[in-house]
Every structure is written in C-alpha cells, then in structure tokens.
PDB file of N, CA and C in Angstrom:
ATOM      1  N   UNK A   1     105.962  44.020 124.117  1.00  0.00           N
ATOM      2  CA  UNK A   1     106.065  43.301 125.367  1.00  0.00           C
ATOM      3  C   UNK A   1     106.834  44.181 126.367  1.00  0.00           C
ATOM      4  N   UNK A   2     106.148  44.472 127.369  1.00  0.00           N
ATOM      5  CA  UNK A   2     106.811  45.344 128.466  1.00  0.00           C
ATOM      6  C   UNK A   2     108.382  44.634 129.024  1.00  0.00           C
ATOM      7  N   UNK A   3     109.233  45.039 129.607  1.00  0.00           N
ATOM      8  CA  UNK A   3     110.049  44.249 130.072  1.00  0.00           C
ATOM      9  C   UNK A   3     110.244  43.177 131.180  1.00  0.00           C
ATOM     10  N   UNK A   4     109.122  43.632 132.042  1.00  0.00           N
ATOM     11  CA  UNK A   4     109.478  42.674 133.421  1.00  0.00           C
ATOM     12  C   UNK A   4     108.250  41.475 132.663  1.00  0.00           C
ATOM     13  N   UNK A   5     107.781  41.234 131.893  1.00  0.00           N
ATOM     14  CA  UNK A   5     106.899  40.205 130.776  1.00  0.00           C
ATOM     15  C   UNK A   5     108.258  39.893 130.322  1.00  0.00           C
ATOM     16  N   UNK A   6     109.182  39.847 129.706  1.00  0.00           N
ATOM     17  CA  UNK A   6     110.057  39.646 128.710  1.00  0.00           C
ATOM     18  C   UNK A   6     110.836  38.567 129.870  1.00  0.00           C
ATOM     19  N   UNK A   7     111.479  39.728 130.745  1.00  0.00           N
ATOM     20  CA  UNK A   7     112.027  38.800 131.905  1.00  0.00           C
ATOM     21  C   UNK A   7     111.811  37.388 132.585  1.00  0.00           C
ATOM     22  N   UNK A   8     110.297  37.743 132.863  1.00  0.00           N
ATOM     23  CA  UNK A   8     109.521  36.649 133.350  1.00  0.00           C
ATOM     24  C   UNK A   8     109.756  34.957 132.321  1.00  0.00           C
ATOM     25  N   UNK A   9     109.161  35.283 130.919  1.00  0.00           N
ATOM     26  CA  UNK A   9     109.548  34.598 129.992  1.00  0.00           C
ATOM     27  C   UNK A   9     111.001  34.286 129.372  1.00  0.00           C
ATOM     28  N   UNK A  10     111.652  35.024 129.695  1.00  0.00           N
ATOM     29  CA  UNK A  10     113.267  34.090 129.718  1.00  0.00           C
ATOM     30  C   UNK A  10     113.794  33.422 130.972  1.00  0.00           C
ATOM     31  N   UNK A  11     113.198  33.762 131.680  1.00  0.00           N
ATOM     32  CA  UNK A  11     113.341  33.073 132.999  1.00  0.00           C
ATOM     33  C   UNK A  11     112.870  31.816 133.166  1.00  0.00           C
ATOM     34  N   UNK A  12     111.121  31.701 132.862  1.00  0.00           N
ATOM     35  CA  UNK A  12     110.862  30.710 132.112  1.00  0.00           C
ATOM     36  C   UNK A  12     111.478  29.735 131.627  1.00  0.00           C
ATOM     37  N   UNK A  13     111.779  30.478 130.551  1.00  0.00           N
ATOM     38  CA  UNK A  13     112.842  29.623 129.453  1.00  0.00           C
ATOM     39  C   UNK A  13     113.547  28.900 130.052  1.00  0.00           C
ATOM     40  N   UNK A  14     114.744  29.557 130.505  1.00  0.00           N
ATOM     41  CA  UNK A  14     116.159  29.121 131.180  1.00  0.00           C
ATOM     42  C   UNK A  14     115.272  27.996 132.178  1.00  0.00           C
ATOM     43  N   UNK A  15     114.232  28.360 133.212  1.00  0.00           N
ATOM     44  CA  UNK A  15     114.179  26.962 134.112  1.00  0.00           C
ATOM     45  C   UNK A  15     113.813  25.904 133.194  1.00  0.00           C
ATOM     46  N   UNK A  16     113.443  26.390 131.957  1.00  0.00           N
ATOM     47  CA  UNK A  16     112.782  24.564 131.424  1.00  0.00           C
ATOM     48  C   UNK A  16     114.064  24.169 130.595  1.00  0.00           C
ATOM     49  N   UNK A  17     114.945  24.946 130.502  1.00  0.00           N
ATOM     50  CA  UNK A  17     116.102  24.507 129.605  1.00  0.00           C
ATOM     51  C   UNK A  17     116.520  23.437 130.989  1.00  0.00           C
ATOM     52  N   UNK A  18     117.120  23.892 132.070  1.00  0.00           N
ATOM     53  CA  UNK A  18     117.267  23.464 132.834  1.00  0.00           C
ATOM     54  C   UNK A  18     117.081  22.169 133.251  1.00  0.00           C
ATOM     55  N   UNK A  19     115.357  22.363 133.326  1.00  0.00           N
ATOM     56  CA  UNK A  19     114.691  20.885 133.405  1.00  0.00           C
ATOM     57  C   UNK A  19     114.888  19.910 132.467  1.00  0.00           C
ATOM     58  N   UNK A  20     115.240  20.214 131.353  1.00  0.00           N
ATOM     59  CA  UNK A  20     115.225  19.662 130.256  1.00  0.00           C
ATOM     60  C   UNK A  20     116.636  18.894 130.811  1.00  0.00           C
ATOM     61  N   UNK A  21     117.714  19.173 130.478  1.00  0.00           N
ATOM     62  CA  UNK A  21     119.106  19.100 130.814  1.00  0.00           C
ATOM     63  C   UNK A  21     119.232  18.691 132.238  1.00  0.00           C
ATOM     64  N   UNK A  22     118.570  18.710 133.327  1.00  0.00           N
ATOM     65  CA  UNK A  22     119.084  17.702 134.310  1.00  0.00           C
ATOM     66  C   UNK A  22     117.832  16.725 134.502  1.00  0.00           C
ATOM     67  N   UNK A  23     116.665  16.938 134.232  1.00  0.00           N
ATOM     68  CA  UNK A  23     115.986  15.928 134.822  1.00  0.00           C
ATOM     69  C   UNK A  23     115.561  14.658 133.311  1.00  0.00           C
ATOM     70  N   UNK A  24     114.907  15.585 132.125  1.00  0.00           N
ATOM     71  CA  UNK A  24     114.826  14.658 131.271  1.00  0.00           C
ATOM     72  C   UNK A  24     116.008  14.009 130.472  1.00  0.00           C
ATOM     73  N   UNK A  25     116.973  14.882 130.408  1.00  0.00           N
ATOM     74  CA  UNK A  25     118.156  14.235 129.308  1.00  0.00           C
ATOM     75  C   UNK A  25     119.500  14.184 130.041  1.00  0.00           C
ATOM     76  N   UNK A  26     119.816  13.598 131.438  1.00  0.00           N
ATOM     77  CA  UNK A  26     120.923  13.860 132.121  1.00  0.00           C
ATOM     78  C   UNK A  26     121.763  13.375 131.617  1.00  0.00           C
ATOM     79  N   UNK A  27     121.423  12.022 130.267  1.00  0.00           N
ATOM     80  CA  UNK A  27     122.435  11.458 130.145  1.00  0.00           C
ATOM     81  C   UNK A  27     123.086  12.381 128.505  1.00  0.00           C
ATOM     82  N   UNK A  28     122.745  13.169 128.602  1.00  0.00           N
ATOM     83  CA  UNK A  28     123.762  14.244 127.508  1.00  0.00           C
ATOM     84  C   UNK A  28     124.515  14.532 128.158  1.00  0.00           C
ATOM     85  N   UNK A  29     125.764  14.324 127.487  1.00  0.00           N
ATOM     86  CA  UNK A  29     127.404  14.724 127.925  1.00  0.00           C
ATOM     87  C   UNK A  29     127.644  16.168 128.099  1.00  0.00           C
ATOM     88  N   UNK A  30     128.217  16.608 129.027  1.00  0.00           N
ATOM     89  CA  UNK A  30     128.672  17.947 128.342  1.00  0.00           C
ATOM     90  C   UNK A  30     129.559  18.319 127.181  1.00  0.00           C
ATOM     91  N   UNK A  31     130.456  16.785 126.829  1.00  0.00           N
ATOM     92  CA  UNK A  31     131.452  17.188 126.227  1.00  0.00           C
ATOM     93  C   UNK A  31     130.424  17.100 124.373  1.00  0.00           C
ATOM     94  N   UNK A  32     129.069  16.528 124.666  1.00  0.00           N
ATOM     95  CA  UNK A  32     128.490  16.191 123.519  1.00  0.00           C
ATOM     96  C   UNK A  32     127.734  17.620 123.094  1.00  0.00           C
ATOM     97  N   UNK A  33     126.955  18.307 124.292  1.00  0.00           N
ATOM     98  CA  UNK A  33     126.458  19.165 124.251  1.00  0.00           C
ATOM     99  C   UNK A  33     127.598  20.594 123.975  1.00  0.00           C
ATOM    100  N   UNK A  34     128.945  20.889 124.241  1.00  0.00           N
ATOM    101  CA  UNK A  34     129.872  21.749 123.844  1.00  0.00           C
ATOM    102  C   UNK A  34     130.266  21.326 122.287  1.00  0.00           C
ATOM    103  N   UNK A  35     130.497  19.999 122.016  1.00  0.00           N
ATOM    104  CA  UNK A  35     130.999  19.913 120.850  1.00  0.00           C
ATOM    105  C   UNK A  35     129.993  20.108 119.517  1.00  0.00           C
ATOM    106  N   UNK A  36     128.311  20.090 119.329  1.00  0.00           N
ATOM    107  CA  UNK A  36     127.577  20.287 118.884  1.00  0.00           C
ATOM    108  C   UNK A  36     126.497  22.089 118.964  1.00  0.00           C
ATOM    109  N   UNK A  37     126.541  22.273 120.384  1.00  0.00           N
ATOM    110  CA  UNK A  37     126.151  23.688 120.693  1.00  0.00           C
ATOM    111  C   UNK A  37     127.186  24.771 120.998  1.00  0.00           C
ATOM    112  N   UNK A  38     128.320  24.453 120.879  1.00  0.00           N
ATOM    113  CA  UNK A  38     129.058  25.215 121.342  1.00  0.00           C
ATOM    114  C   UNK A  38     128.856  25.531 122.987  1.00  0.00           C
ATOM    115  N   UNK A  39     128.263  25.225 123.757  1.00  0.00           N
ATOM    116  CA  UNK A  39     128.108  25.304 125.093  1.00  0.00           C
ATOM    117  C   UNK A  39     127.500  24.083 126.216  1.00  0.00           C
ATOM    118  N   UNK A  40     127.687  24.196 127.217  1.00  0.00           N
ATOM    119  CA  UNK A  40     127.380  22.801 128.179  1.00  0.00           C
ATOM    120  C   UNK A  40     127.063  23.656 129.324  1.00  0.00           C
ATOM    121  N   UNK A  41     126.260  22.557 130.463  1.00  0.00           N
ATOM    122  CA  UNK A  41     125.980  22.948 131.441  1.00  0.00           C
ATOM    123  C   UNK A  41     127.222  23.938 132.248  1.00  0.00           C
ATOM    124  N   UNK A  42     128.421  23.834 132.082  1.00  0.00           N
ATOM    125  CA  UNK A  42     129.603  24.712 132.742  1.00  0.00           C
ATOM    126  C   UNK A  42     129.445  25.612 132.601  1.00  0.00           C
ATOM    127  N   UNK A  43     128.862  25.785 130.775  1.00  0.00           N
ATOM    128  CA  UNK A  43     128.710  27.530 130.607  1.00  0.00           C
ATOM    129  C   UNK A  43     127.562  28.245 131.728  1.00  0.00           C
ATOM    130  N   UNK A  44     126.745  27.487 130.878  1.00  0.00           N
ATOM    131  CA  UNK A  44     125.492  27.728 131.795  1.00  0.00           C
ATOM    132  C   UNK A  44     125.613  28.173 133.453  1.00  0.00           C
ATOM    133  N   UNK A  45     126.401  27.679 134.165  1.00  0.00           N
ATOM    134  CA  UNK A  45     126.825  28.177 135.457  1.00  0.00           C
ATOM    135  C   UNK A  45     127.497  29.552 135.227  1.00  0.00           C
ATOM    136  N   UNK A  46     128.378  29.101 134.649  1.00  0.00           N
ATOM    137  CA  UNK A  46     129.594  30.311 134.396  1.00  0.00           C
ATOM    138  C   UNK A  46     128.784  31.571 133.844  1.00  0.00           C
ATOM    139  N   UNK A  47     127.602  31.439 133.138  1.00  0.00           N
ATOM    140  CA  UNK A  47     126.730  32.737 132.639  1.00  0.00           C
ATOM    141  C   UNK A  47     126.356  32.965 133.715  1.00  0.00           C
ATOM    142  N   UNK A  48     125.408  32.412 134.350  1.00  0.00           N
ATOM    143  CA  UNK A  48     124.503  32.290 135.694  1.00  0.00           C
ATOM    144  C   UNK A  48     125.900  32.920 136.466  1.00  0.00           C
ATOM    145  N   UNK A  49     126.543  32.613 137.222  1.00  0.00           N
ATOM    146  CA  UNK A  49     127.798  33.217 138.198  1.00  0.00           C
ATOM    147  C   UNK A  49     127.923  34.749 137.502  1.00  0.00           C
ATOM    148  N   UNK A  50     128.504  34.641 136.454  1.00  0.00           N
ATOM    149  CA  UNK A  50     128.773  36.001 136.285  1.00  0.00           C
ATOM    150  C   UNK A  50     127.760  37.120 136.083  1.00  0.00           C
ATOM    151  N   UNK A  51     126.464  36.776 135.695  1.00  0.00           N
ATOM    152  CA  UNK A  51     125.406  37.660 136.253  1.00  0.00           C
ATOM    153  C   UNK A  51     125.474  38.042 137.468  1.00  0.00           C
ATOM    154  N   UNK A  52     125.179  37.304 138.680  1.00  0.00           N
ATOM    155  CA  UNK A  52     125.622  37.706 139.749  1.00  0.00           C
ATOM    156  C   UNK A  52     126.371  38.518 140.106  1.00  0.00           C
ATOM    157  N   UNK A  53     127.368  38.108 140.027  1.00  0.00           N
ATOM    158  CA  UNK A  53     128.975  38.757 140.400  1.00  0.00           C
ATOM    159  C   UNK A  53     128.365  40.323 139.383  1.00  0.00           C
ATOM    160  N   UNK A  54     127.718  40.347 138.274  1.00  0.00           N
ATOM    161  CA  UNK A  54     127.843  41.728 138.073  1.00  0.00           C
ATOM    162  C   UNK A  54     126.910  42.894 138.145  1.00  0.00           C
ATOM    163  N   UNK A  55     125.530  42.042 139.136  1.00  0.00           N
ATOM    164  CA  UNK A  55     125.215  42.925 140.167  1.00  0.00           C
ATOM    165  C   UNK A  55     125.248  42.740 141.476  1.00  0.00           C
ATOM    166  N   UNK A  56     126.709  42.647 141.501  1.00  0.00           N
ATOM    167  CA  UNK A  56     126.883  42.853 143.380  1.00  0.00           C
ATOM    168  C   UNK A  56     126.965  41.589 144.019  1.00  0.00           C
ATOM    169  N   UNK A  57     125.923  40.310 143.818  1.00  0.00           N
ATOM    170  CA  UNK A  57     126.056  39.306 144.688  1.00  0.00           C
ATOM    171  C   UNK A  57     126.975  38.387 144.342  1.00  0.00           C
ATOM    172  N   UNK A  58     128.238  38.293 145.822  1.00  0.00           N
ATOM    173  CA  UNK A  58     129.077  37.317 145.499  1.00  0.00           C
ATOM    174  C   UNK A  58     128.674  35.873 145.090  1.00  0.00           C
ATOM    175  N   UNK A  59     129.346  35.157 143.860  1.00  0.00           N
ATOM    176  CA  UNK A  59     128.924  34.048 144.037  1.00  0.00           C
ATOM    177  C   UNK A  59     130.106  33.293 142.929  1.00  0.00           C
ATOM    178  N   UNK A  60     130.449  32.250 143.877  1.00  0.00           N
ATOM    179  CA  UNK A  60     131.551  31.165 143.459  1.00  0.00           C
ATOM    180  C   UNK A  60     131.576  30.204 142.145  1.00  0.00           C
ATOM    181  N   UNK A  61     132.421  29.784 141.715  1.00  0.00           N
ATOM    182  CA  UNK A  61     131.993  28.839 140.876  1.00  0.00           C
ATOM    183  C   UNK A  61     131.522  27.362 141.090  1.00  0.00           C
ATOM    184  N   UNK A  62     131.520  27.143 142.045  1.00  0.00           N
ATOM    185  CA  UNK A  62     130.993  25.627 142.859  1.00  0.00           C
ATOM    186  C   UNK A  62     129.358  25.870 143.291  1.00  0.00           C
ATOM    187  N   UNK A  63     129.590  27.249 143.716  1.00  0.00           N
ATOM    188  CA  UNK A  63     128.026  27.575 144.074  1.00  0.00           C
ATOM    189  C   UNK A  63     127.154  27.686 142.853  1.00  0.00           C
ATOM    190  N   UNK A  64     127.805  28.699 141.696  1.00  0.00           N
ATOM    191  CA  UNK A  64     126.914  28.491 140.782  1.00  0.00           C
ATOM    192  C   UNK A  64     126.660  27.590 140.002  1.00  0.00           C
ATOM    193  N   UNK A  65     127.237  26.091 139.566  1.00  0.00           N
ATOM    194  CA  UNK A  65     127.548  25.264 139.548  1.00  0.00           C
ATOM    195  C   UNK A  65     126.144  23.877 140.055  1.00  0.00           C
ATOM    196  N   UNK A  66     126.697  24.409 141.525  1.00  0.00           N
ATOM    197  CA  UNK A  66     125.217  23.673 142.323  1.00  0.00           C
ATOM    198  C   UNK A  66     124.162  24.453 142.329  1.00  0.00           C
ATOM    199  N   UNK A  67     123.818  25.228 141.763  1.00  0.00           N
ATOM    200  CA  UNK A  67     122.447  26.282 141.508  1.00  0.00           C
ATOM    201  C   UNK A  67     121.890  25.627 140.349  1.00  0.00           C
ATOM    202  N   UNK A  68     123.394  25.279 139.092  1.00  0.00           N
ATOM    203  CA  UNK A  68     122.518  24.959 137.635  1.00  0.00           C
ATOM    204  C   UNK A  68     122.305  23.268 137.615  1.00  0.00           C
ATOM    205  N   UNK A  69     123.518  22.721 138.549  1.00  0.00           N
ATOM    206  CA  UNK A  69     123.199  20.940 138.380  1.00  0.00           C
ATOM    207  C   UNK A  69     122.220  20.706 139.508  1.00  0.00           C
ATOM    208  N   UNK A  70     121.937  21.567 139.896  1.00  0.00           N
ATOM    209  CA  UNK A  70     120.726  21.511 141.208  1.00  0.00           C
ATOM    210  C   UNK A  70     121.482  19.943 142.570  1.00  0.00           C
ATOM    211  N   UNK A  71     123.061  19.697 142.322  1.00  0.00           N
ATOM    212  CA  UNK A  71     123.509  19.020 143.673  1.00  0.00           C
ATOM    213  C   UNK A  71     124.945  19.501 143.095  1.00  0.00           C
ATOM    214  N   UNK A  72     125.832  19.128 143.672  1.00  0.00           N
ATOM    215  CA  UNK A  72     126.967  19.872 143.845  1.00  0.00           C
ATOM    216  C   UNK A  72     127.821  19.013 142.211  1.00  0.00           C
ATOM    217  N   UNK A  73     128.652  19.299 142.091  1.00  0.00           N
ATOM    218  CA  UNK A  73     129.157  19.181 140.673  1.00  0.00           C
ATOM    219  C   UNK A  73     129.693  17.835 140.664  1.00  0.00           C
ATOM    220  N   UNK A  74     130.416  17.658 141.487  1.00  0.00           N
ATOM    221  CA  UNK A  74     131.087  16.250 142.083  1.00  0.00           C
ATOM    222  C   UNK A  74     130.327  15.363 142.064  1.00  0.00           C
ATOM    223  N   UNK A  75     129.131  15.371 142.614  1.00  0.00           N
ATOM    224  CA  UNK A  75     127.995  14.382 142.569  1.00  0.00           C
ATOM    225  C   UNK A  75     126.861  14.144 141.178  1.00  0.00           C
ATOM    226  N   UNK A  76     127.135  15.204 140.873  1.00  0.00           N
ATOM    227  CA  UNK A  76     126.738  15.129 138.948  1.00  0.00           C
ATOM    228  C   UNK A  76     127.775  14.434 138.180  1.00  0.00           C
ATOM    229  N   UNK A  77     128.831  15.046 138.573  1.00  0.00           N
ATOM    230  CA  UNK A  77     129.793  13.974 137.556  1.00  0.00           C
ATOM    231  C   UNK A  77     129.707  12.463 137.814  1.00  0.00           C
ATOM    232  N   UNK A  78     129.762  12.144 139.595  1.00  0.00           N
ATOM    233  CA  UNK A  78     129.688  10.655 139.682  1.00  0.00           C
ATOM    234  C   UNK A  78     128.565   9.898 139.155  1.00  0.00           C
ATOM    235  N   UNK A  79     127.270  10.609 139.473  1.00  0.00           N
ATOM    236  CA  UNK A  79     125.899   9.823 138.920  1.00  0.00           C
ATOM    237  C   UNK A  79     125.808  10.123 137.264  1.00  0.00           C
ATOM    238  N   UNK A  80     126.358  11.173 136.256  1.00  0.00           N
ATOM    239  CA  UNK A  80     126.165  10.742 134.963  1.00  0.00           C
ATOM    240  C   UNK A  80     127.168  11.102 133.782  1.00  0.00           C
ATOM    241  N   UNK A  81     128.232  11.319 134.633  1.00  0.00           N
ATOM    242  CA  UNK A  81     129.078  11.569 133.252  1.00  0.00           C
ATOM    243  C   UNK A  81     129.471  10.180 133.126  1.00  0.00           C
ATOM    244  N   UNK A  82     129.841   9.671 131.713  1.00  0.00           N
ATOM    245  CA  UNK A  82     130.993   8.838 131.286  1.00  0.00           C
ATOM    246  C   UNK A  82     132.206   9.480 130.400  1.00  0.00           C
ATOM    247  N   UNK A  83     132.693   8.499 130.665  1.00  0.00           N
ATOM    248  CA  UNK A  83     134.248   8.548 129.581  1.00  0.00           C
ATOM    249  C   UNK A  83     134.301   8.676 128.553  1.00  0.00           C
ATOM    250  N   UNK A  84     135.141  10.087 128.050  1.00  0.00           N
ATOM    251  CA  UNK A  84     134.542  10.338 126.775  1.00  0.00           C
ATOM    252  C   UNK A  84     135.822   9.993 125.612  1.00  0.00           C
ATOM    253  N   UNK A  85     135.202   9.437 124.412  1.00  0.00           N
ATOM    254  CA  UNK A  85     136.307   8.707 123.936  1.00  0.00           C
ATOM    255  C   UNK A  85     137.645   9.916 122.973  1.00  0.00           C
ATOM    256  N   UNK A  86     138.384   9.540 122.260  1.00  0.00           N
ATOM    257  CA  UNK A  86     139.410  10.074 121.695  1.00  0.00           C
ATOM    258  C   UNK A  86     138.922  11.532 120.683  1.00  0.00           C
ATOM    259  N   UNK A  87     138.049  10.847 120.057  1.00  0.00           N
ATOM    260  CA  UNK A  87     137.751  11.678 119.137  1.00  0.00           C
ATOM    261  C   UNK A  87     136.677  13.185 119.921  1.00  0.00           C
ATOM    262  N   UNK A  88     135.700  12.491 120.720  1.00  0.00           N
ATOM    263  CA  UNK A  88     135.501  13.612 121.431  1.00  0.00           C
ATOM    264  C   UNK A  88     135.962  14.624 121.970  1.00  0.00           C
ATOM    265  N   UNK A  89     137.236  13.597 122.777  1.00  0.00           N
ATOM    266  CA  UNK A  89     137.943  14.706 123.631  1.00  0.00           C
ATOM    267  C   UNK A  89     138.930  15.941 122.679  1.00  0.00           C
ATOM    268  N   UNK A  90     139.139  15.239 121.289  1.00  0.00           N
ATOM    269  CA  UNK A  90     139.501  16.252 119.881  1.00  0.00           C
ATOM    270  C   UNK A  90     138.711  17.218 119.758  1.00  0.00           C
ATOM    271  N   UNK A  91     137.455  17.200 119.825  1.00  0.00           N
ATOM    272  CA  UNK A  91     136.605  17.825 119.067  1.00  0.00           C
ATOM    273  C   UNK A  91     136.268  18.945 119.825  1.00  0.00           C
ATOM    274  N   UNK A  92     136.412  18.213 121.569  1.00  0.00           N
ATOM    275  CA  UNK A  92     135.876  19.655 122.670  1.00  0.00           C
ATOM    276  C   UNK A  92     137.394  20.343 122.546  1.00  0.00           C
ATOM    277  N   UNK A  93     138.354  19.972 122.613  1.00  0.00           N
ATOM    278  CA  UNK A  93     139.525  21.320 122.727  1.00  0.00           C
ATOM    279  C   UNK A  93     138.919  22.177 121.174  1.00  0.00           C
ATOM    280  N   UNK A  94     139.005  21.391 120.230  1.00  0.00           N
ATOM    281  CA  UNK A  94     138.628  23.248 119.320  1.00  0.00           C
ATOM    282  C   UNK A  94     137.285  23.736 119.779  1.00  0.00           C
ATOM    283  N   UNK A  95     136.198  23.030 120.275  1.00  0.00           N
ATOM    284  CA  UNK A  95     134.857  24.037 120.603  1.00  0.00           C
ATOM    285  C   UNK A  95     135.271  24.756 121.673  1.00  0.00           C
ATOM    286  N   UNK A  96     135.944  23.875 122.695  1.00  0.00           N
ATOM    287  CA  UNK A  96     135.974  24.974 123.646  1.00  0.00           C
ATOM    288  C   UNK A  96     137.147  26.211 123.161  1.00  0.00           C
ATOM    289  N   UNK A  97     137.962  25.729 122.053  1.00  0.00           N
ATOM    290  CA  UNK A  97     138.915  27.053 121.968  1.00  0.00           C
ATOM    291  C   UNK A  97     138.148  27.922 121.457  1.00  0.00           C
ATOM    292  N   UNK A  98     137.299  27.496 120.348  1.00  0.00           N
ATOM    293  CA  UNK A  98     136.245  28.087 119.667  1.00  0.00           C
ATOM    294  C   UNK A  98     135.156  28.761 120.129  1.00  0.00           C
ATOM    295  N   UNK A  99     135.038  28.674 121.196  1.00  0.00           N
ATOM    296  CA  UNK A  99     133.796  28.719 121.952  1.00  0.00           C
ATOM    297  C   UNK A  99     133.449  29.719 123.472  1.00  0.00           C
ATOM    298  N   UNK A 100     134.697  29.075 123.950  1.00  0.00           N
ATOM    299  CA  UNK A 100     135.109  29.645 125.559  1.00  0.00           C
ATOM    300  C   UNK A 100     136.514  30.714 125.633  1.00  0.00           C
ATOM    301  N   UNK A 101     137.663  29.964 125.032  1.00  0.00           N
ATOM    302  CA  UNK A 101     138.818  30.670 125.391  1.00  0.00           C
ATOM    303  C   UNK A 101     139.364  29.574 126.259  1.00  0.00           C
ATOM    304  N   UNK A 102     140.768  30.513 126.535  1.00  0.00           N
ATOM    305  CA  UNK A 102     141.602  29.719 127.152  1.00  0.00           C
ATOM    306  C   UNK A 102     141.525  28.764 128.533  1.00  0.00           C
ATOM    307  N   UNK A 103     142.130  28.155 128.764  1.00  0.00           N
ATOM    308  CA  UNK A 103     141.113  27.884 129.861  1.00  0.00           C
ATOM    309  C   UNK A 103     142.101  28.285 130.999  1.00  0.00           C
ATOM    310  N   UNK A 104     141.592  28.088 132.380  1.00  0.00           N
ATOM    311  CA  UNK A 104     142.039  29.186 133.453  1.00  0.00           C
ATOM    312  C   UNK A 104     143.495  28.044 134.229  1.00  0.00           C
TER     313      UNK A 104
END
C-alpha cells in the first residue's frame, strides 16, 4: 500500500471513529471510555492538537477539543456528560495515571 492510500484510510478511520463517538454513542462517558480503553475523547483532541502543533500549525486545546466534539467542550459536557459515581471516579485516577500521566 503506497502511503498517501495508507493516509487516506486512517483518516478514514479516525472520521468514523469520530462519528461513532459523537453522533451514534454520545452517551459513552469519557470517564467509561478511559477506564476500559485507556483513552477518551480528551485524548483524542490532545493527539489531534499535538499533531498540529508538531507541524507548525498553532493550535489550542479548546480549539482542538472543538475540532474532535465537533461544538465547543462546554456544550458537550452540558448536553451529555453525567455524574460519575465513586467507584468510577477510582478507577479513572489509576487509568489516567496509567494511561496519561500527571495531570497539568
């Protein structure tokens, strides 16, 4: 497979992951999706941002953020996060220690 074929098809990919994760299954948590995949839509920005940023184009974490929740983050959290209970919120500090690192 040549490369800009390879490209094309992870690109692919990533938009239907995407689709998948905001339009068919919005109501997956992030804290459900970190504590089981080791990663959540945050990463997903935070990959997405730092691609950027490491060829050349500035780009924020709010911006990349609203690139992957396709509306600004604030307004994703109000329309589908809920409250996540005790044991969850246990389970994301070791994935995310496990997972991410410290946090900023």
């Amino acid at each position: 497979m040549d490369p800009t074929t390879r490209t094309e098809l992870e690109a692919a990919a990533f938009r239907a992951l995407m689709h998948h994760l905001l339009e068919k299954r919005p109501d997956v948590q992030n804290i459900d999706l970190m504590n089981l995949g080791g990663f959540c839509r945050n990463c997903l920005s935070r990959w997405y941002q730092e691609a950027a940023n490491a060829r050349g184009i500035e780009m924020g974490k709010d911006e990349a953020r609203e690139i992957v929740y396709g509306m600004p983050y604030s307004d994703w959290v109000a329309k589908n996060q809920t409250e996540a209970d005790a044991a969850k919120k246990a389970a994301f500090e070791v994935a995310f220690r496990e997972n991410v690192g410290p946090k900023d």
